[in-house]
N, C-alpha and C. Protein backbone atom coordinates (compact mmCIF):
# COMPACT_ATOMS: atom_id res chain seq x y z
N UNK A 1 0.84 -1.18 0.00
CA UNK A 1 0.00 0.00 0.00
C UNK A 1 0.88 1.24 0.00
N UNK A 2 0.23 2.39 -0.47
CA UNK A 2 1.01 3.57 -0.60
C UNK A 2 0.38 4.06 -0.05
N UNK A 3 1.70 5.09 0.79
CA UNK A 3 1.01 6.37 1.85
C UNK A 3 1.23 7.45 1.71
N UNK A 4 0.60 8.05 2.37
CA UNK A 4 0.08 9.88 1.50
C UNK A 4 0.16 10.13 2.66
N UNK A 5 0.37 12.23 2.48
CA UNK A 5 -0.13 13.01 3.32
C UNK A 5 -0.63 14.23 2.87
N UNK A 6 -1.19 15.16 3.74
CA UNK A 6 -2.08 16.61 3.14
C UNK A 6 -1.69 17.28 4.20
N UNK A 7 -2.64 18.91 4.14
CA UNK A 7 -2.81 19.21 5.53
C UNK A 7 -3.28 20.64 4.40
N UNK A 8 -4.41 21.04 5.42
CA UNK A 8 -4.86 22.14 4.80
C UNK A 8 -5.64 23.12 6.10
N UNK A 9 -6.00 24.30 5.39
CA UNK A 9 -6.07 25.43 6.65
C UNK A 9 -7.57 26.32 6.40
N UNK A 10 -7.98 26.93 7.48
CA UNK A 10 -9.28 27.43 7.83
C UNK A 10 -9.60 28.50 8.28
N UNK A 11 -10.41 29.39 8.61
CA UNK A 11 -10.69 30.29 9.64
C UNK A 11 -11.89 29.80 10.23
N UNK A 12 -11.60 30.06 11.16
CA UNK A 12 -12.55 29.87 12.06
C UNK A 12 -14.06 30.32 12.35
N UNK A 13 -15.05 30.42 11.85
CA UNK A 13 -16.72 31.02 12.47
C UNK A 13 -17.64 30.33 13.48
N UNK A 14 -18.68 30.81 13.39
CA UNK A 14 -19.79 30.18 14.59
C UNK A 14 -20.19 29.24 14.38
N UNK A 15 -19.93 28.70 12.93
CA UNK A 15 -20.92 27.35 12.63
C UNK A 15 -19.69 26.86 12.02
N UNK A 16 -19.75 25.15 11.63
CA UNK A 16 -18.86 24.37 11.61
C UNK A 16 -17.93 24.61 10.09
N UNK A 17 -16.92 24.99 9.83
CA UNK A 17 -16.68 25.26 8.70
C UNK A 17 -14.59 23.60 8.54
N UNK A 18 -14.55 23.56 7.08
CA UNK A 18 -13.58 22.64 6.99
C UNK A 18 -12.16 23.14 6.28
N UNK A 19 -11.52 22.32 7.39
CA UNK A 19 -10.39 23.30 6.54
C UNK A 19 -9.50 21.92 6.14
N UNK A 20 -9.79 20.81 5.93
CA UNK A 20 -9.30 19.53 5.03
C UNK A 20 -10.44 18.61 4.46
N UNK A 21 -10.67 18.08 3.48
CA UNK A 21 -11.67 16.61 2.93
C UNK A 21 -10.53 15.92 2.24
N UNK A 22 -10.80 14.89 2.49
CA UNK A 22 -10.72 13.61 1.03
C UNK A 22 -11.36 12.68 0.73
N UNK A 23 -11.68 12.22 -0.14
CA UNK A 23 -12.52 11.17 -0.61
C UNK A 23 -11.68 10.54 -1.96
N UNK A 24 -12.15 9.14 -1.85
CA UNK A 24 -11.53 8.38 -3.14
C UNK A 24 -12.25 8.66 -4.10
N UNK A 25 -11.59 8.62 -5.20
CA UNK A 25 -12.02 10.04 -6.27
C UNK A 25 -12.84 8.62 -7.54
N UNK A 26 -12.41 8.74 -8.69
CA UNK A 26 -13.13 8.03 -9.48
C UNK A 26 -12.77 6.50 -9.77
N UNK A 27 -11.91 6.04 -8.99
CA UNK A 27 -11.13 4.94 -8.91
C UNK A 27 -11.61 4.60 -7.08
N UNK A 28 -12.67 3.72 -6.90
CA UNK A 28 -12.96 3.22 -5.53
C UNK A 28 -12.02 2.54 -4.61
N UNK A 29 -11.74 3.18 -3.69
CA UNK A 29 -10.46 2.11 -2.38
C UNK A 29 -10.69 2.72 -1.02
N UNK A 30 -10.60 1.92 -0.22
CA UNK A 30 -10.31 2.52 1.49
C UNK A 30 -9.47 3.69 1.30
N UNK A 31 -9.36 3.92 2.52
CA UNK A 31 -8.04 5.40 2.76
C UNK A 31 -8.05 4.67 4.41
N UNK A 32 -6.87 4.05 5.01
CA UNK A 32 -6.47 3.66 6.39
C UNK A 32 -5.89 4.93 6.86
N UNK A 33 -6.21 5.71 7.71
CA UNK A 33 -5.86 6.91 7.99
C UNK A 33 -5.17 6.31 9.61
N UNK A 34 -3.96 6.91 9.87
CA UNK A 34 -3.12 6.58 10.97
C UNK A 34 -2.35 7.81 11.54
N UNK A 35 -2.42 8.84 10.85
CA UNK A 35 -2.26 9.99 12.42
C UNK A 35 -2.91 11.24 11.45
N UNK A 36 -2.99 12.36 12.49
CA UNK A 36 -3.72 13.39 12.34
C UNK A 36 -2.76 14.33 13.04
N UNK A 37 -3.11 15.60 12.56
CA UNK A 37 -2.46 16.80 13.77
C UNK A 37 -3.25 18.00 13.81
N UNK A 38 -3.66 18.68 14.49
CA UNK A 38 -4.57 19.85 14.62
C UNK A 38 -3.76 21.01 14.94
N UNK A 39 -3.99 22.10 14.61
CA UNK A 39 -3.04 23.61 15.68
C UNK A 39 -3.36 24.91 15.08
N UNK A 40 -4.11 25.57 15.97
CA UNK A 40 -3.97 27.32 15.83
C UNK A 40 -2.86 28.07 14.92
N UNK A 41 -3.37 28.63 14.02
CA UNK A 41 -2.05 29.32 13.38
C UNK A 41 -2.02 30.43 13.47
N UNK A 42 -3.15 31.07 14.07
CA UNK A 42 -3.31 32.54 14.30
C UNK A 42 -2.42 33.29 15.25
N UNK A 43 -3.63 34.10 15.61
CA UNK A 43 -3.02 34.34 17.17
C UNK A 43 -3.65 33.62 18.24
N UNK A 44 -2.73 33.29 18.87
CA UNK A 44 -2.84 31.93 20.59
C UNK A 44 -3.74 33.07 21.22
N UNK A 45 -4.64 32.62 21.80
CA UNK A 45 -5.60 33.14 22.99
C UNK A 45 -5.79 31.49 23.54
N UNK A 46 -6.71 32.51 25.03
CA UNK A 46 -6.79 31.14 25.80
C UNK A 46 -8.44 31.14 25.79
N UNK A 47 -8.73 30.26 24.34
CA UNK A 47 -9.83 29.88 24.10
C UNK A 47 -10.43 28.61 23.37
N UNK A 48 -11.21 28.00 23.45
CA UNK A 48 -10.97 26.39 23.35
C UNK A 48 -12.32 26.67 21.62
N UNK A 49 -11.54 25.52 20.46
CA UNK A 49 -12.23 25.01 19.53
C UNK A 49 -12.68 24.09 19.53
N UNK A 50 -13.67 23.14 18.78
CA UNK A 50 -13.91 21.90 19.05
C UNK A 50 -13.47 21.82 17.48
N UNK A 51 -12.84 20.38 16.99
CA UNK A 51 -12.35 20.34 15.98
C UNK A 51 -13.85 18.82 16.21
N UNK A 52 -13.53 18.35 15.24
CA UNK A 52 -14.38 17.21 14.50
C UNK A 52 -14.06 16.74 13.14
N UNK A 53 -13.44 15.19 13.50
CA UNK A 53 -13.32 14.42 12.17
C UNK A 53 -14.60 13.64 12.28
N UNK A 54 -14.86 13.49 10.50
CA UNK A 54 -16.17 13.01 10.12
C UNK A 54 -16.32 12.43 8.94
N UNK A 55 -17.02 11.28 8.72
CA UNK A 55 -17.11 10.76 7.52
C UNK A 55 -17.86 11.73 6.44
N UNK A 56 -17.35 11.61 5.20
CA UNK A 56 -18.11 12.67 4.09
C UNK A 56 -18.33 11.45 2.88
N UNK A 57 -19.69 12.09 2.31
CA UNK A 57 -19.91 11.34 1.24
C UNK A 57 -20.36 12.24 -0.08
N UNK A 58 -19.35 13.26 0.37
CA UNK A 58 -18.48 14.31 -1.18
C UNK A 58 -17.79 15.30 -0.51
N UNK A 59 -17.02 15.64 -1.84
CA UNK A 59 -16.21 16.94 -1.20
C UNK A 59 -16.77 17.98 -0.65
N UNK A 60 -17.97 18.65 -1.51
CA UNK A 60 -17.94 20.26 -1.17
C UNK A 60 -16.87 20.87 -2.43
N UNK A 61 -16.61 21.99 -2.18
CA UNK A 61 -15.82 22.94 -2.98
C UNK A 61 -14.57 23.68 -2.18
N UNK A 62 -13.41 23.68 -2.65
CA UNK A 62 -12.34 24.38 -2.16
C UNK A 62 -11.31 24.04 -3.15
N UNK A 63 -10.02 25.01 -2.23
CA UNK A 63 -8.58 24.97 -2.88
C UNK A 63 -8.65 23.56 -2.84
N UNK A 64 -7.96 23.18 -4.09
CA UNK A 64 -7.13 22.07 -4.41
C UNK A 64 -5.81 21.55 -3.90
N UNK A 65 -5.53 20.21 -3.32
CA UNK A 65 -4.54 20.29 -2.77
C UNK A 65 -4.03 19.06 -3.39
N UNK A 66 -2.58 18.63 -3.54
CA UNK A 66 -1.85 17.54 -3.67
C UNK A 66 -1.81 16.75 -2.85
N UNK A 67 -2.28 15.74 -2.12
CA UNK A 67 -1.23 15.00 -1.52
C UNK A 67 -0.08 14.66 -1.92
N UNK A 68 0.88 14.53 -0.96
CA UNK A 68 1.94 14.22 -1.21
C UNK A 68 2.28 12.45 -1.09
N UNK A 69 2.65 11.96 -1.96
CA UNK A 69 3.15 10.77 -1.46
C UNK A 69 4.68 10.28 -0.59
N UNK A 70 4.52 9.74 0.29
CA UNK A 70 5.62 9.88 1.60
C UNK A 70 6.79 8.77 0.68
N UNK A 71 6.16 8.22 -0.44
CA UNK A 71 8.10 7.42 -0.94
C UNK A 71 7.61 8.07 -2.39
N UNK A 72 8.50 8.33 -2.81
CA UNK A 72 8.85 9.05 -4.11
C UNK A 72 8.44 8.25 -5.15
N UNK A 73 8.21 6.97 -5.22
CA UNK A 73 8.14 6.02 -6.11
C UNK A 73 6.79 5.35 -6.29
N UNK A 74 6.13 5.76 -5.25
CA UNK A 74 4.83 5.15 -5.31
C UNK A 74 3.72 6.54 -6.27
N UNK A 75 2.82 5.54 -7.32
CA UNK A 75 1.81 6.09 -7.57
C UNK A 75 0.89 7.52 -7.12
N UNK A 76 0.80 8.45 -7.68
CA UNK A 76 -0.28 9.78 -7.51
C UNK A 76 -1.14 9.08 -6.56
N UNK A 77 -1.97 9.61 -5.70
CA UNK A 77 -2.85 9.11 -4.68
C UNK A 77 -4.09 9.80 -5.20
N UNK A 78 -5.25 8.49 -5.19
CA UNK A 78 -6.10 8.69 -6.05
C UNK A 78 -7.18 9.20 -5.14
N UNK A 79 -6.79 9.77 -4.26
CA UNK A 79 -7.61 11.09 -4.01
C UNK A 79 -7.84 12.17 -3.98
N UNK A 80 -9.49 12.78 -3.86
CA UNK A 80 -9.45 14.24 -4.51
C UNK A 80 -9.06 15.02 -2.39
N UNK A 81 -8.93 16.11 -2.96
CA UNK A 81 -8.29 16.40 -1.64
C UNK A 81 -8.69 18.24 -1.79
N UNK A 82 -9.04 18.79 -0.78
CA UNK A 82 -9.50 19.92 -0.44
C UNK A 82 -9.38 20.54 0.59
N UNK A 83 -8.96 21.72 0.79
CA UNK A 83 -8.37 22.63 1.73
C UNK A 83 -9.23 23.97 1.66
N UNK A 84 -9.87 24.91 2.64
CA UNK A 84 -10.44 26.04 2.75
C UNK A 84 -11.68 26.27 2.01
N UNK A 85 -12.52 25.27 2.24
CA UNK A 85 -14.02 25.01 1.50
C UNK A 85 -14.48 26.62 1.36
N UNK A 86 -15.34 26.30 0.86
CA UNK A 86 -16.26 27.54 0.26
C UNK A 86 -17.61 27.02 0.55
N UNK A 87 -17.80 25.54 0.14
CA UNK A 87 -18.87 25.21 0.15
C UNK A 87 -19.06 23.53 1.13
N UNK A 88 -19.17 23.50 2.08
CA UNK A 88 -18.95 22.23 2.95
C UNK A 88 -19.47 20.83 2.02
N UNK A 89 -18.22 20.19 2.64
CA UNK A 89 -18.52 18.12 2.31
C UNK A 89 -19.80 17.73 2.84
N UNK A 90 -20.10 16.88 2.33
CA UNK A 90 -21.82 16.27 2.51
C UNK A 90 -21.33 15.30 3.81
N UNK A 91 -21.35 15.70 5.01
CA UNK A 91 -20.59 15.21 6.16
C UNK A 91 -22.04 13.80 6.02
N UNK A 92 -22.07 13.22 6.76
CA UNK A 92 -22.83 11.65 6.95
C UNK A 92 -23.22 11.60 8.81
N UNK A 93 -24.27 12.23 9.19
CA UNK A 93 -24.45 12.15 10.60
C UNK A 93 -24.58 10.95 10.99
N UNK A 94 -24.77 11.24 12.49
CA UNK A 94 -24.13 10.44 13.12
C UNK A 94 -22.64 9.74 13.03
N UNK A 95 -21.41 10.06 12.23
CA UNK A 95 -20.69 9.55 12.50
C UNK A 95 -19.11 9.81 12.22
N UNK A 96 -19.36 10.62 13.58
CA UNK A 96 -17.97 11.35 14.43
C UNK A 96 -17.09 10.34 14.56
N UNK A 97 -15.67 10.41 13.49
CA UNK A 97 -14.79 9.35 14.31
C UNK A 97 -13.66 9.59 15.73
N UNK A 98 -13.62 11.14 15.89
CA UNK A 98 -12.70 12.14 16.54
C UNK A 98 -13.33 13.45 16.97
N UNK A 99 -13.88 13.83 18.38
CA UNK A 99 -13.91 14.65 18.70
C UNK A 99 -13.09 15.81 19.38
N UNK A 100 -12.77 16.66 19.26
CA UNK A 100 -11.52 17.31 20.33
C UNK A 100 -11.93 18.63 20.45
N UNK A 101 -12.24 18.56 22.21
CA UNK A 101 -11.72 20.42 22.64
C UNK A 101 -10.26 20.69 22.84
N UNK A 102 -10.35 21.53 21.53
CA UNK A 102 -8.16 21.98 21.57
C UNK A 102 -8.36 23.27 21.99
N UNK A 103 -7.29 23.70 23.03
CA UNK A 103 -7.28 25.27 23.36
C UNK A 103 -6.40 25.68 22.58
N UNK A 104 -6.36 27.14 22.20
CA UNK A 104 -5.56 27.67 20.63
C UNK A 104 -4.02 27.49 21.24
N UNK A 105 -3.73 27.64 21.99
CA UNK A 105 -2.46 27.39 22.33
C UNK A 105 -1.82 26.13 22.36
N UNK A 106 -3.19 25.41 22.28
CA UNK A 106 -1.95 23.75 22.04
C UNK A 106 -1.93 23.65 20.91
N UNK A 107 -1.18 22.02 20.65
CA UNK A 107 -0.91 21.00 18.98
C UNK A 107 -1.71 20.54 19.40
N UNK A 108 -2.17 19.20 18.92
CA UNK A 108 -3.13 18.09 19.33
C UNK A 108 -2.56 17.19 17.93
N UNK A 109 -1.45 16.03 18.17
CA UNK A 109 -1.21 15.00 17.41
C UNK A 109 -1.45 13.42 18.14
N UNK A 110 -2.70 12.80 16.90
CA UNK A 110 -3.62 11.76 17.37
C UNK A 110 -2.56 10.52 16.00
N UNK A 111 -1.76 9.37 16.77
CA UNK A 111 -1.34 8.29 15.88
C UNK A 111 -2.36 7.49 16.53
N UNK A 112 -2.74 6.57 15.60
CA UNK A 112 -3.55 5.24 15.79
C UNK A 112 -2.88 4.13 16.37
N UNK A 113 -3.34 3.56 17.07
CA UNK A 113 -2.65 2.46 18.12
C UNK A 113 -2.53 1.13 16.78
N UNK A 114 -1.95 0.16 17.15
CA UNK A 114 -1.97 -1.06 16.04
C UNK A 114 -2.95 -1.28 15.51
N UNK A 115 -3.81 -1.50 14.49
CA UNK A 115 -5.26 -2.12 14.62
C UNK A 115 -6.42 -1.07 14.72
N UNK A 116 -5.88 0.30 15.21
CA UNK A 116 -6.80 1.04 15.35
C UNK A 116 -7.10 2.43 14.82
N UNK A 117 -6.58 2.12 13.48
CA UNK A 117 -6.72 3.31 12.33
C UNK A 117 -8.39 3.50 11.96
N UNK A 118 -8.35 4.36 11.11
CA UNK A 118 -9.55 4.85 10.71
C UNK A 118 -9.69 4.34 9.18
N UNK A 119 -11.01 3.22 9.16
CA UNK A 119 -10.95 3.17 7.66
C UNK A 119 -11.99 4.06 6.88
N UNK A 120 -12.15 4.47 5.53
CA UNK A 120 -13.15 4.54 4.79
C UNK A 120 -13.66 3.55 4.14
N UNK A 121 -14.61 3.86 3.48
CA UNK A 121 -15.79 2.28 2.78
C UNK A 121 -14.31 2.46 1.24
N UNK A 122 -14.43 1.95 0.47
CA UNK A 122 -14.07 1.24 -1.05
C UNK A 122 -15.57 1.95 -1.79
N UNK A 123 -15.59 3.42 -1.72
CA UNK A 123 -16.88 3.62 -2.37
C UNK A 123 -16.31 5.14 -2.67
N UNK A 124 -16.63 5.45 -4.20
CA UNK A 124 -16.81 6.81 -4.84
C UNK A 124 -17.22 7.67 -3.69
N UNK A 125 -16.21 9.15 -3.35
CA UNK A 125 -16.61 9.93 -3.11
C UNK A 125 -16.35 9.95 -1.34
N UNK A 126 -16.16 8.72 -0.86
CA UNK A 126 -16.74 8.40 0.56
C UNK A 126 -15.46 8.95 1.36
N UNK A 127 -14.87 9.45 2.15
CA UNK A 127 -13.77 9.92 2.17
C UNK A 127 -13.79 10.81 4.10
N UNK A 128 -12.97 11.31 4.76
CA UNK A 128 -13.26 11.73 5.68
C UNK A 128 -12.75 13.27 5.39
N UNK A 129 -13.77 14.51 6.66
CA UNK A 129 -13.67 15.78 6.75
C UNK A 129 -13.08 16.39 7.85
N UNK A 130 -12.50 17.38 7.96
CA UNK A 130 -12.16 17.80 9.29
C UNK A 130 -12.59 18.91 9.63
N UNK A 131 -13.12 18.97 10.43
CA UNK A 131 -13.96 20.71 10.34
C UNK A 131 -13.94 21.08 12.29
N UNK A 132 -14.08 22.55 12.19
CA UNK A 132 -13.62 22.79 13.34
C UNK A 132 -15.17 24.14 13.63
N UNK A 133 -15.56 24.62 15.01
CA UNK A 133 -15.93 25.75 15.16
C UNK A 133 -15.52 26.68 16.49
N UNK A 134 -16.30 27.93 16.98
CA UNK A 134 -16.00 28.37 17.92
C UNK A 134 -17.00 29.53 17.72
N UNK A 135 -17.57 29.86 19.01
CA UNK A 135 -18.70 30.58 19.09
C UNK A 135 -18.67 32.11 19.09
N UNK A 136 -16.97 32.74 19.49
CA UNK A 136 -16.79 34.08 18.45
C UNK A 136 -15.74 34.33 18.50
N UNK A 137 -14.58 33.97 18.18
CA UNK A 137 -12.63 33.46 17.43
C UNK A 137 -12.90 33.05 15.95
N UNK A 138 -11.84 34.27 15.08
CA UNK A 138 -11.87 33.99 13.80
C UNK A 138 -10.87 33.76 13.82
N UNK A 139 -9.86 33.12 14.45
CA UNK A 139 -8.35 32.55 14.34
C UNK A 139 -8.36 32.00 12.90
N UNK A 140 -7.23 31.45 12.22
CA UNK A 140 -6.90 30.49 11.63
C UNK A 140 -6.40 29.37 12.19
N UNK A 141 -6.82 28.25 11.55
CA UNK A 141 -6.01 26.83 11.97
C UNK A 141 -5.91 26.09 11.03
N UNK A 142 -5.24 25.01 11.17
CA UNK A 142 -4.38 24.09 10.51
C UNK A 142 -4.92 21.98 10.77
N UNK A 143 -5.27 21.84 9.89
CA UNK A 143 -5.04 20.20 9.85
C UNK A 143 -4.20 19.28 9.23
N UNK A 144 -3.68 18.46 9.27
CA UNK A 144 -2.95 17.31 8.31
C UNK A 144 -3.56 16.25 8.71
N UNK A 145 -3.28 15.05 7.76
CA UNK A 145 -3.66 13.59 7.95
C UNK A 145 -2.43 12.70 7.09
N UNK A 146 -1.98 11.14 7.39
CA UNK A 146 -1.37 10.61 6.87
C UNK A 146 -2.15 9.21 7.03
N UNK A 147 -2.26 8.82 5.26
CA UNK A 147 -3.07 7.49 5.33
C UNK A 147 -2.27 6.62 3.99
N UNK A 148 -3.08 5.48 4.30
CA UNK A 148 -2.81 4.35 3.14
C UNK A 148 -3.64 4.23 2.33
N UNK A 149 -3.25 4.00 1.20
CA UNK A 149 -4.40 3.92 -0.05
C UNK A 149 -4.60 2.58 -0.24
């Protein structure tokens, strides 16, 4: 399997906005997702976000982003990938895989224990979101993810 990474960025409003998606694009496969990192890029106050990873079953609209593939030799990663929506991923309720109150002053880096990564379905489009809010901080912040295709 080949592994990828992203990381894309946000501002912050009152209602839930995303500042990373991916989904397997027109070619269907899992995505084993095995660490994450969250962090304030603004200015640090001592005020708490709730970030939220979430299954999506589409992108939404935003900047375009590359993943990068982590060995030089492996295959383009056949996902579509999005940074600073405009228009939010079709998130899938009920099902939060990661909740977190981060205060702007911390990191927050989540690796998966053996066995206990995050999969997606083998289905067009199906892919996970990261979206964050706060009830009145327009900070900027920051996500990444590193997974297997």
């Amino acid at each position: 399997m080949a592994r990828y990474s992203a990381s894309g960025s946000q501002t912050l409003t009152t209602s839930a906005v995303t500042a990373l998606g991916f989904a397997a694009g027109s070619t269907a496969h899992r995505n084993i997702v095995y660490e994450m990192w969250f962090a304030n890029i603004g200015t640090p106050a001592d005020l708490i976000t709730v970030h939220t990873v979430q299954r999506i079953t589409a992108d939404g609209s935003g900047t375009s982003v590359t993943p990068t593939a982590l060995d030089a030799a492996d295959r383009a990663s056949q996902n579509t990938c999005l940074e600073n929506h405009t228009s939010e991923p079709t998130y899938t309720s009920n099902t939060e895989v990661l909740e977190l109150p981060l205060n702007h002053r911390a990191t927050f880096r989540w690796v998966a224990p053996p066995g206990g990564e995050i999969i997606t379905p083998a289905t067009d489009n199906n892919g996970l979101g990261f979206k964050a809010l706060h009830a009145s901080s327009t900070t900027d912040w920051r996500v990444g993810a590193m997974w297997e295709e």
